[in-house]
C-alpha atoms as a PDB file:
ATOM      1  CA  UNK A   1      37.374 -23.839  35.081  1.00  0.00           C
ATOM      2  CA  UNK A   2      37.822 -19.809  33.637  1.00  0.00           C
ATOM      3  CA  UNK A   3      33.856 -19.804  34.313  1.00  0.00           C
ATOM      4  CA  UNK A   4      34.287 -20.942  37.877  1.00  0.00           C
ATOM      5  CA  UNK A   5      36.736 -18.370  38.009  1.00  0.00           C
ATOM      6  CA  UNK A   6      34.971 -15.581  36.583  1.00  0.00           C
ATOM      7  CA  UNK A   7      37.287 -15.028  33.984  1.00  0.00           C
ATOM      8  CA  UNK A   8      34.628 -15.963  31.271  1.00  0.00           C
ATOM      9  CA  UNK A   9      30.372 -14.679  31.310  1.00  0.00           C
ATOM     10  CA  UNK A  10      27.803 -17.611  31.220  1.00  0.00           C
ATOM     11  CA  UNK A  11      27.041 -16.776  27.966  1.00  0.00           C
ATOM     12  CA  UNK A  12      30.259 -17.380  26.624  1.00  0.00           C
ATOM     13  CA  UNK A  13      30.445 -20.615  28.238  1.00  0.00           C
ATOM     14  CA  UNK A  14      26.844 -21.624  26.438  1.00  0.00           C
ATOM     15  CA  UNK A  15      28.126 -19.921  22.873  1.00  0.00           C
ATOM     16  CA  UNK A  16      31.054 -22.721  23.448  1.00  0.00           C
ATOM     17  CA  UNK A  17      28.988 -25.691  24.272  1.00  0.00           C
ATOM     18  CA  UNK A  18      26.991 -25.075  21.107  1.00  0.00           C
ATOM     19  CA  UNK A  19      29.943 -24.179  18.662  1.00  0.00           C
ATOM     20  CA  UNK A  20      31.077 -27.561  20.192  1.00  0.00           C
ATOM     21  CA  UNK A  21      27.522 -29.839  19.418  1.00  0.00           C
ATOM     22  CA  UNK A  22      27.950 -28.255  16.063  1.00  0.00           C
ATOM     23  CA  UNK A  23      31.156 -29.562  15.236  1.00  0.00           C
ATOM     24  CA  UNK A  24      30.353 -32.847  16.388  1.00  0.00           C
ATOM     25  CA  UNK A  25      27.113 -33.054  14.131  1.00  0.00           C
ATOM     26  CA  UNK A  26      29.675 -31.574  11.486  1.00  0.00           C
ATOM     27  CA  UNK A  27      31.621 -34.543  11.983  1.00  0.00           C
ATOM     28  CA  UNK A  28      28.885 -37.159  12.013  1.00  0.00           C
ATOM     29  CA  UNK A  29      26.984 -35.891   9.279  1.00  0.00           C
ATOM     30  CA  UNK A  30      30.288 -36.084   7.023  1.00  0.00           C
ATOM     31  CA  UNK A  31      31.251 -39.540   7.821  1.00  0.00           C
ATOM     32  CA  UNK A  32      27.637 -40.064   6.978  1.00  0.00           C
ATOM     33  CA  UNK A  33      27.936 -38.350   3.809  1.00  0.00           C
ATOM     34  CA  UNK A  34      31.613 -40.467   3.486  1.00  0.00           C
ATOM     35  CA  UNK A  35      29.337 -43.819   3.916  1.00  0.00           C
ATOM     36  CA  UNK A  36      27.067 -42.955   1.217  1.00  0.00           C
ATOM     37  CA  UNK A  37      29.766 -42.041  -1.238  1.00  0.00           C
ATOM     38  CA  UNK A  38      31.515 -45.081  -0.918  1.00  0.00           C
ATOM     39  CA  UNK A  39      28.707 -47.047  -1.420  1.00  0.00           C
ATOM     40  CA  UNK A  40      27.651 -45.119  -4.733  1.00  0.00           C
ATOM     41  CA  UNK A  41      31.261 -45.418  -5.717  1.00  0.00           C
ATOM     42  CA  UNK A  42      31.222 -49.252  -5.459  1.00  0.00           C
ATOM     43  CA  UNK A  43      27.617 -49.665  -6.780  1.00  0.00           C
ATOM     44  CA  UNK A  44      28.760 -47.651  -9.833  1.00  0.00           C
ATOM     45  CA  UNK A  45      31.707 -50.139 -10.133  1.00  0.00           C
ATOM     46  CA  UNK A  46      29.535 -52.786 -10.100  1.00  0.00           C
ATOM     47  CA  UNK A  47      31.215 -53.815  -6.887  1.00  0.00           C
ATOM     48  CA  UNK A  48      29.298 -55.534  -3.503  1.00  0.00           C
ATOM     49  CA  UNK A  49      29.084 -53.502  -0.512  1.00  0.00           C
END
């Protein structure tokens, strides 16, 4: 909307998109690394999965 506007440069709009994918692979790759901990919890405990 600001871009349409031409409050905000195309480059800034870019620089946001990517700050955005990056968080979102932030998130995935820690509920990932959640996953695995779990599992190596409850394999240490002797525990099924």
């Amino acid at each position: 909307m600001f871009y349409k506007l031409g409050f905000v440069e195309d480059t800034d709009v870019s620089q946001f998109k990517l700050t955005v994918m990056n968080l979102e692979n932030s998130l995935n790759t820690l509920d990932k690394q959640i996953n695995v901990a779990s599992r190596l919890l409850k394999f240490q405990m002797g525990m099924k999965n």
